[in-house]
Structures are given as structure tokens and as C-alpha cells.
N, C-alpha and C. Protein backbone atom coordinates (compact mmCIF):
# COMPACT_ATOMS: atom_id res chain seq x y z
N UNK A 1 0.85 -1.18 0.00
CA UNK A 1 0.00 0.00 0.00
C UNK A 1 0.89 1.24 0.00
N UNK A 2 0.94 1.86 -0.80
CA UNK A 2 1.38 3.39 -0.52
C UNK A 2 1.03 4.86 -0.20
N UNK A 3 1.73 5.51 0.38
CA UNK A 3 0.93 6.19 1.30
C UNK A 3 0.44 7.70 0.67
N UNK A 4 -0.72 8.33 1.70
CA UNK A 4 -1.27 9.08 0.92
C UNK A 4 -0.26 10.35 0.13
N UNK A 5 -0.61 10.74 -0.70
CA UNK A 5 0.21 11.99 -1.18
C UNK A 5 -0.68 13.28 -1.37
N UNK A 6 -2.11 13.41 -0.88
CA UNK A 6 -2.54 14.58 -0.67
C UNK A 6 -2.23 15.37 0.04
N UNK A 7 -2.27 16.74 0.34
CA UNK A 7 -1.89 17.45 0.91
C UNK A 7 -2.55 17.66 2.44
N UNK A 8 -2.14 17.72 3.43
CA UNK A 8 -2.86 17.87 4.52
C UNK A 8 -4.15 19.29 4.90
N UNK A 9 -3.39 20.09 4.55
CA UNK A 9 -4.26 21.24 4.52
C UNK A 9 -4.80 21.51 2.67
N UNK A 10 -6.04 21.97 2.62
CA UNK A 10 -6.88 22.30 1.25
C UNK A 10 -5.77 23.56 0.45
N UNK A 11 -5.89 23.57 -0.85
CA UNK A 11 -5.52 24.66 -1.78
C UNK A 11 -6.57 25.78 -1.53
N UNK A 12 -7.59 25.32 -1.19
CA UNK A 12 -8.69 26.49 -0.77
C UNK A 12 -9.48 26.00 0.07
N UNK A 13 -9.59 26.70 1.21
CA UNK A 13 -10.59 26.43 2.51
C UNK A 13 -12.21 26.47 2.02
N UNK A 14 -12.38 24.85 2.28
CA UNK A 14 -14.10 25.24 1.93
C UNK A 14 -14.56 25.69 3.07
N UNK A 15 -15.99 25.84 2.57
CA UNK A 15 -16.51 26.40 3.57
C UNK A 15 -17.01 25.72 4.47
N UNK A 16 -17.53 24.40 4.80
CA UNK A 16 -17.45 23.61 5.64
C UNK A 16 -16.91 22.61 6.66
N UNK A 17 -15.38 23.73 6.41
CA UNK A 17 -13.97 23.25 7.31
C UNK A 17 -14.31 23.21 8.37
N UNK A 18 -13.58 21.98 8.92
CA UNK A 18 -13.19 22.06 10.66
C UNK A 18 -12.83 23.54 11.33
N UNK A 19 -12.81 23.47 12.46
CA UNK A 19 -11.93 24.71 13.00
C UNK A 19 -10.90 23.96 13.38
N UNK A 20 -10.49 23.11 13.24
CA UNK A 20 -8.87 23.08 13.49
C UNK A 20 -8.73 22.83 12.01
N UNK A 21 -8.82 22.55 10.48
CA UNK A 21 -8.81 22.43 9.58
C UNK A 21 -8.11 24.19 9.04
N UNK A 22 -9.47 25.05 9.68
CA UNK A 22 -9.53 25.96 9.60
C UNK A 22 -8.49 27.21 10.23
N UNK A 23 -8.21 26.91 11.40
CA UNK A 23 -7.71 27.57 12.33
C UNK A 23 -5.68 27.10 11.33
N UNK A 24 -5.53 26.26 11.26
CA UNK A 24 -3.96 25.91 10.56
C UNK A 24 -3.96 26.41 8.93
N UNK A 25 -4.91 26.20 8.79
CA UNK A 25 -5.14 27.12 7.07
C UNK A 25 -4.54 28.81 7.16
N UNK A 26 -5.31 29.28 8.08
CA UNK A 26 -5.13 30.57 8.41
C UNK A 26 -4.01 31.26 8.48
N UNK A 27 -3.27 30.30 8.82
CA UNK A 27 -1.65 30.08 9.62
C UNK A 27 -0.95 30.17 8.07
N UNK A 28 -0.82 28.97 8.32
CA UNK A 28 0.13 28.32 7.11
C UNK A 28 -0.04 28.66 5.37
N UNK A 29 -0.98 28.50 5.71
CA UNK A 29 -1.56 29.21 3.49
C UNK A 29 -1.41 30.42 3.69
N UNK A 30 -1.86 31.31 5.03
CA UNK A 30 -1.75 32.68 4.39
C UNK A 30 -0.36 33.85 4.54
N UNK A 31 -0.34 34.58 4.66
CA UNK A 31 1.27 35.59 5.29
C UNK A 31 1.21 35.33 6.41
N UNK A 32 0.44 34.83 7.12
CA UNK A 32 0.84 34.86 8.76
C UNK A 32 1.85 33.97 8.74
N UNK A 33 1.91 32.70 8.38
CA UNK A 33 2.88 31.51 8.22
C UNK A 33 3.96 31.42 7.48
N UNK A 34 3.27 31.88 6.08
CA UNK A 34 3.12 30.51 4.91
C UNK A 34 5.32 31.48 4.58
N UNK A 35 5.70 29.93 4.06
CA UNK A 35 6.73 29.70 3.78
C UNK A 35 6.92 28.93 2.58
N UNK A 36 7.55 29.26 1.35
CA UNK A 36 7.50 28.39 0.30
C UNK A 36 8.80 26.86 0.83
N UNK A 37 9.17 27.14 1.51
CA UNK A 37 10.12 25.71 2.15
C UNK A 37 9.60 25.14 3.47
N UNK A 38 8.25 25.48 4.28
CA UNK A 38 7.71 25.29 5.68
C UNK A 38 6.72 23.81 4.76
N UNK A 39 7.23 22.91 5.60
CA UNK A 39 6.49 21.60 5.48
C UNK A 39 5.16 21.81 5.92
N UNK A 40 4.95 22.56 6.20
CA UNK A 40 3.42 22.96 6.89
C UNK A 40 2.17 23.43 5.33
N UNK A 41 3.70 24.22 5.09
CA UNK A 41 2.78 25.58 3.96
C UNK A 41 2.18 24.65 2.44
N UNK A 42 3.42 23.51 2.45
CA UNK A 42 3.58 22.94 1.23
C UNK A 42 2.94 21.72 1.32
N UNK A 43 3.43 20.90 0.09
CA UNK A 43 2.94 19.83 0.47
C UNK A 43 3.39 18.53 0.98
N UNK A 44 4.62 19.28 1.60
CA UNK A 44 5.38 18.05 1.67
C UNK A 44 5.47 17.07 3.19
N UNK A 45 4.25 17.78 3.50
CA UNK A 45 3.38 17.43 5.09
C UNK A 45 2.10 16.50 4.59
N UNK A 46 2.03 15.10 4.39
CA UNK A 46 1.38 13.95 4.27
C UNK A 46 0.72 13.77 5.70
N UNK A 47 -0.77 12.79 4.79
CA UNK A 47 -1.56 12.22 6.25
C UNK A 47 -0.33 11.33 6.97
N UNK A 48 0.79 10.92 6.82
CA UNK A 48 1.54 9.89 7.38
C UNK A 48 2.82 10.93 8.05
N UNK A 49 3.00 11.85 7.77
CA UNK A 49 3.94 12.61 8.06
C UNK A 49 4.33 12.97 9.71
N UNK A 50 2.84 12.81 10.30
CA UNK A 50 3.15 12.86 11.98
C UNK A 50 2.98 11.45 12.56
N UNK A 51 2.86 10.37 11.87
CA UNK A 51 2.88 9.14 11.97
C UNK A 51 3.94 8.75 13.34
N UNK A 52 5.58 8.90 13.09
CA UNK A 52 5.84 8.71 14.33
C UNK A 52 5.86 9.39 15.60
N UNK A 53 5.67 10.66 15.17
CA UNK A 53 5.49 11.36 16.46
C UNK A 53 4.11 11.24 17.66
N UNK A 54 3.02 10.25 16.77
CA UNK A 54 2.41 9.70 17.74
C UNK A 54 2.30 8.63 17.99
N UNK A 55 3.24 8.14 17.45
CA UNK A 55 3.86 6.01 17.61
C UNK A 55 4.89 6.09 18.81
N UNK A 56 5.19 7.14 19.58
CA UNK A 56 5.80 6.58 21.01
C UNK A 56 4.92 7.43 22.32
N UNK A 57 5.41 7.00 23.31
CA UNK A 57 4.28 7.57 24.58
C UNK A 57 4.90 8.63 24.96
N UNK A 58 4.81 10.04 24.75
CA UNK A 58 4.93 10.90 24.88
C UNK A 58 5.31 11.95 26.57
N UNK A 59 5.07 10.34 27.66
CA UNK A 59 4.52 10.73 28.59
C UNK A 59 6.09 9.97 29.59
N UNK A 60 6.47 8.86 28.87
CA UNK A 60 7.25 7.91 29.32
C UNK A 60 8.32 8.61 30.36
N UNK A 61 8.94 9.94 29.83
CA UNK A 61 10.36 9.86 31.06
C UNK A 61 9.59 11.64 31.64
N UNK A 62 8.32 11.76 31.64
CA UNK A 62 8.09 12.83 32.03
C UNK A 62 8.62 13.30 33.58
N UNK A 63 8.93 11.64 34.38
CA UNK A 63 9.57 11.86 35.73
C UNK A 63 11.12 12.43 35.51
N UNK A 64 11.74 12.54 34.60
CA UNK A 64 13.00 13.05 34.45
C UNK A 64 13.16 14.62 34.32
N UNK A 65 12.01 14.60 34.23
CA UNK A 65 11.40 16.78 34.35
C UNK A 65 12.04 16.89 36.20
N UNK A 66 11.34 16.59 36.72
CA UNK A 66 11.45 16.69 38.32
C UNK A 66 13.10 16.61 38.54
N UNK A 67 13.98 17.92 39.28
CA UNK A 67 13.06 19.11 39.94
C UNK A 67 13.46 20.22 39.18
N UNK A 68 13.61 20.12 37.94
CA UNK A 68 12.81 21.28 37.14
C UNK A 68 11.55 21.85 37.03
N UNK A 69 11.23 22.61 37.14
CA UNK A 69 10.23 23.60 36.62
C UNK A 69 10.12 23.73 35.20
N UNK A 70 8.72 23.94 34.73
CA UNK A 70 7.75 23.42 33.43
C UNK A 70 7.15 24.67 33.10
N UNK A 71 6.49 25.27 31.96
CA UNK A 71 5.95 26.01 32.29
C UNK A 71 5.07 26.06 30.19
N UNK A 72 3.48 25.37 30.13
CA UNK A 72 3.15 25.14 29.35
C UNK A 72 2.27 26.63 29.03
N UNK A 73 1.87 26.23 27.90
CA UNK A 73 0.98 27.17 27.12
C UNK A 73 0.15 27.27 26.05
N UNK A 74 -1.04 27.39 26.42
CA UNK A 74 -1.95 26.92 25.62
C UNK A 74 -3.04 27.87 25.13
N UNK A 75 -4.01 27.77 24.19
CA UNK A 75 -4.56 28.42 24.08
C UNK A 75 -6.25 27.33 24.29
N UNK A 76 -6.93 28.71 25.17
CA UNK A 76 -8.27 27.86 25.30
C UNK A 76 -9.16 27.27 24.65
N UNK A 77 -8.70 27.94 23.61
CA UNK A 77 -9.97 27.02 22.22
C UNK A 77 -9.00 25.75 21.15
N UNK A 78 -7.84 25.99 21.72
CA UNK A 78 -6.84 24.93 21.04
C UNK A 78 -7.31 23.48 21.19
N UNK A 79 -7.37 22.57 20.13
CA UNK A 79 -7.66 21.33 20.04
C UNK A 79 -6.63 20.37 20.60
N UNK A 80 -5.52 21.09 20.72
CA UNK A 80 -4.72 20.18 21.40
C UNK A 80 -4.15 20.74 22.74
N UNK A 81 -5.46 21.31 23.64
CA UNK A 81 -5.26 21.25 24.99
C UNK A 81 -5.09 20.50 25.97
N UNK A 82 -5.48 19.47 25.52
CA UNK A 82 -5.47 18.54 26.10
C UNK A 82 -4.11 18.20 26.66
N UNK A 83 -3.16 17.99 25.69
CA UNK A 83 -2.23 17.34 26.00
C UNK A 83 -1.19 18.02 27.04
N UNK A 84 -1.32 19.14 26.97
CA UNK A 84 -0.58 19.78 28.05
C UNK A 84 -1.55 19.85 29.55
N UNK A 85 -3.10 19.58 29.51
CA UNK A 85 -3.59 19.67 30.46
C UNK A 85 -2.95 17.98 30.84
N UNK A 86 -3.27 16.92 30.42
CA UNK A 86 -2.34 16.04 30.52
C UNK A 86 -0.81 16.08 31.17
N UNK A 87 -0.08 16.32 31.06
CA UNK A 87 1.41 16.84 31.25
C UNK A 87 0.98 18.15 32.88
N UNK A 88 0.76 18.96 33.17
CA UNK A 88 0.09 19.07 34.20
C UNK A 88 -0.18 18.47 35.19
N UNK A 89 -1.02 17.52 34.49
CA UNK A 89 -2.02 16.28 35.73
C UNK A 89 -1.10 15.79 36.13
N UNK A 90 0.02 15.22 35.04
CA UNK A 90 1.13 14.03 35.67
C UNK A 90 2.21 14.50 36.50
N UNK A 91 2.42 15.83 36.72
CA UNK A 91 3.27 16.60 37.72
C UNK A 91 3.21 17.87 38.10
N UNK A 92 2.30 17.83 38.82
CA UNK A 92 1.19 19.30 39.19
C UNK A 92 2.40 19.84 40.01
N UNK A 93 3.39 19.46 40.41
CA UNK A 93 4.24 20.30 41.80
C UNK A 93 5.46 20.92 40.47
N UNK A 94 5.60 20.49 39.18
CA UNK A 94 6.48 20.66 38.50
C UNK A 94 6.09 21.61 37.04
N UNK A 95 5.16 21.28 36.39
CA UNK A 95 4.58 21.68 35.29
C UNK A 95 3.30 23.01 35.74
N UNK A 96 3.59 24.05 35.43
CA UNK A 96 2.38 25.24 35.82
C UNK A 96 1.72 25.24 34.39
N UNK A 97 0.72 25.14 33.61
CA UNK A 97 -0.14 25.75 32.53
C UNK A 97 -0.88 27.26 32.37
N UNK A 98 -0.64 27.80 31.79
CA UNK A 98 -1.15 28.64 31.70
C UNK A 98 -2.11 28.53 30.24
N UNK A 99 -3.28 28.77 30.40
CA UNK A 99 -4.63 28.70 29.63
C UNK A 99 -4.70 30.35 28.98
N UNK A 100 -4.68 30.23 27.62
CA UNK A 100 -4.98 31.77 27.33
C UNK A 100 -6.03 32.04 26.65
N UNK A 101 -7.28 32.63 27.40
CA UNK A 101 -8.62 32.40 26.97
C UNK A 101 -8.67 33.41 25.74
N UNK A 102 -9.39 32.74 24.51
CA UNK A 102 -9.84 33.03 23.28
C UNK A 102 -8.48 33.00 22.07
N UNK A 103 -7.40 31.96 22.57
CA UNK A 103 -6.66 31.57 21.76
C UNK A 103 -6.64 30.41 21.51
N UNK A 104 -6.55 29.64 19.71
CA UNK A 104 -6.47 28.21 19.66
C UNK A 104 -4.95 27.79 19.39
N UNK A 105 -4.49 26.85 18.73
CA UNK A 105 -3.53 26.66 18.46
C UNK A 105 -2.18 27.06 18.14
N UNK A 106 -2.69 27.89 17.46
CA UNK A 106 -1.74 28.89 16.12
C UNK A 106 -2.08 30.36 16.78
N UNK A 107 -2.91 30.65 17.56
CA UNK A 107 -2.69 31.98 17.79
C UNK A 107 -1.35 31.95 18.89
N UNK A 108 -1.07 31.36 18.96
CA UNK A 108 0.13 31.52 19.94
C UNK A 108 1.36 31.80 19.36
N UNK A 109 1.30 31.32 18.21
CA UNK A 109 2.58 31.71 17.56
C UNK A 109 3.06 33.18 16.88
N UNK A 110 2.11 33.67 16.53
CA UNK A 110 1.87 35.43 15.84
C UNK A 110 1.11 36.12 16.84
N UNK A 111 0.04 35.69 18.06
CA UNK A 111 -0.51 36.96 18.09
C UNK A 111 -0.06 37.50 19.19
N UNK A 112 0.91 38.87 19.30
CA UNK A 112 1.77 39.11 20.08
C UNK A 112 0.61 39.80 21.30
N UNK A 113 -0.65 39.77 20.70
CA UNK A 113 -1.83 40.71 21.75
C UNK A 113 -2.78 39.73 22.82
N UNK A 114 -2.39 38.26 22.53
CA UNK A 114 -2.82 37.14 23.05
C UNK A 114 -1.24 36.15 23.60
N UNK A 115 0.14 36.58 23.47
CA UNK A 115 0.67 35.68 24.04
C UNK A 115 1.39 36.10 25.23
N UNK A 116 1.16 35.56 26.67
CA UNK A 116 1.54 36.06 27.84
C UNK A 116 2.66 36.35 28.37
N UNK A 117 3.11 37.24 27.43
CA UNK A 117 4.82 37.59 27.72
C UNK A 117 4.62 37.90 29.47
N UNK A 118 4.00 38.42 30.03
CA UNK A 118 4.13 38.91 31.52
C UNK A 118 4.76 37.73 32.32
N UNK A 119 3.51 36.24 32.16
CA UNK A 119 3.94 35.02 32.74
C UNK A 119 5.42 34.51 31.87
N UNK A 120 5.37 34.68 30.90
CA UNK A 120 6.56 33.90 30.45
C UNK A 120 8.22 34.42 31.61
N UNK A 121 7.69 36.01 31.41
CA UNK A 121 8.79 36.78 31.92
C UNK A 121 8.68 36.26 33.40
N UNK A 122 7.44 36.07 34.02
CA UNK A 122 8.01 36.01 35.24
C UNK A 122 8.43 34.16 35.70
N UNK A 123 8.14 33.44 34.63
CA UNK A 123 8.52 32.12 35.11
C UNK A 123 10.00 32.14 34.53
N UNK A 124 10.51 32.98 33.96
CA UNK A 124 11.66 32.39 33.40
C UNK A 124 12.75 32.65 34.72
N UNK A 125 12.34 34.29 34.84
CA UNK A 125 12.80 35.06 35.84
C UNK A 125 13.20 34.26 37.37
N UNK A 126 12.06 33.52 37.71
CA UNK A 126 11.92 33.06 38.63
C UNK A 126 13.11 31.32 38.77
N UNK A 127 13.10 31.10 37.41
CA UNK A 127 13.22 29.53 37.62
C UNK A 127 14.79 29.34 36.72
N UNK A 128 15.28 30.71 35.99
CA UNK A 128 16.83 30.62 35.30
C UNK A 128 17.59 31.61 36.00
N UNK A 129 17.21 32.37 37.58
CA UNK A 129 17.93 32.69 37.99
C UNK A 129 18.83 31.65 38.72
């Protein structure tokens, strides 16, 4: 069997996109992202392309964090909140989250009016002195 060669994200967003379909379109196809060499932008990001990055347990040496300090970030409408609320759960005395309400995924990466430089500054402050 060989594997798919469509593109992960559409040449044009229909209109009955996902919002996470939607929300990485936004990103990556348009100037906010888009890169003519970003595996994201192009097509050289296949349905198989994150294949191993979710073929191992992600969770396995998370005890090797401890006694470092963690410090996640997410956005509240992000589809993949989860996983850091996850990471959290598994070492609440080590990992702090910070939730940034009315950001999903990708707003974290450009929107300088939604990303919490205050907390960033003060966990770094706090934990690389």
C-alpha cells in the first residue's frame, strides 16, 4: 500500500472546514505563516507525516522533568489542549499551565496581543535565575 500523497491542509478552505482544519489554514496558506520551504505551507506534510510522532508515549520519562520547573501554554480554544492539560495532571508540583482564553492553536505563535509575555517573563525570571 502506498501512502497518501494529498496534501494535509486544502488549496482552498471550503466552507465547511473544521476549526482546526480551519484555524492551521489561516496560519500556514496565508502571510501569517506561509513559507515556500515550511512543510506545513507545502505539500510536503502527508496524512503519514506525523505518523511517528504519535507512535511513542509521549509521557514515558516525564519523571526526568522533576526538579525542574515546566511552564506550558496553551490556548483555550486549542484542540490540542489537552495534552498539556495532561502533562500538568502528571506533575502538578512541577509543570504550571497557563490557559490563554480566546486563543487556539496557532494563535500563539503570531498573536503578540494574546501571548503572555508577563507570565513567560516572570517564570523564566523566577526559575533561570
Amino acid at each position: 500500500m502506498s501512502p497518501p500523497v494529498n496534501r494535509v491542509l486544502p488549496q482552498a478552505l471550503p466552507a465547511d472546514a473544521d476549526p482546526v482544519t480551519a484555524s492551521f489554514f489561516d496560519y500556514y496558506r496565508t502571510e501569517r505563516g506561509y513559507h515556500p520551504r515550511s512543510i506545513n505551507s507545502t505539500t510536503a506534510w502527508t496524512g503519514t507525516t506525523p505518523t511517528a510522532f504519535f507512535a511513542f508515549r509521549q509521557m514515558t520519562n516525564i519523571d526526568m522533568l522533576a526538579p525542574r520547573q515546566a511552564l506550558l501554554v496553551a490556548g483555550a480554544d486549542a484542540h490540542s489542549l489537552h495534552y498539556s492539560e495532561d502533562v500538568q495532571a502528571m506533575a502538578p508540583d512541577t509543570v504550571d499551565l497557563v490557559t490563554v482564553p480566546g486563543a487556539d492553536h496557532v494563535d500563539l505563535y503570531d498573536r503578540k496581543d494574546l501571548i503572555p509575555f508577563g507570565k513567560l517573563d516572570e517564570f523564566f525570571t523566577k526559575n533561570l535565575a
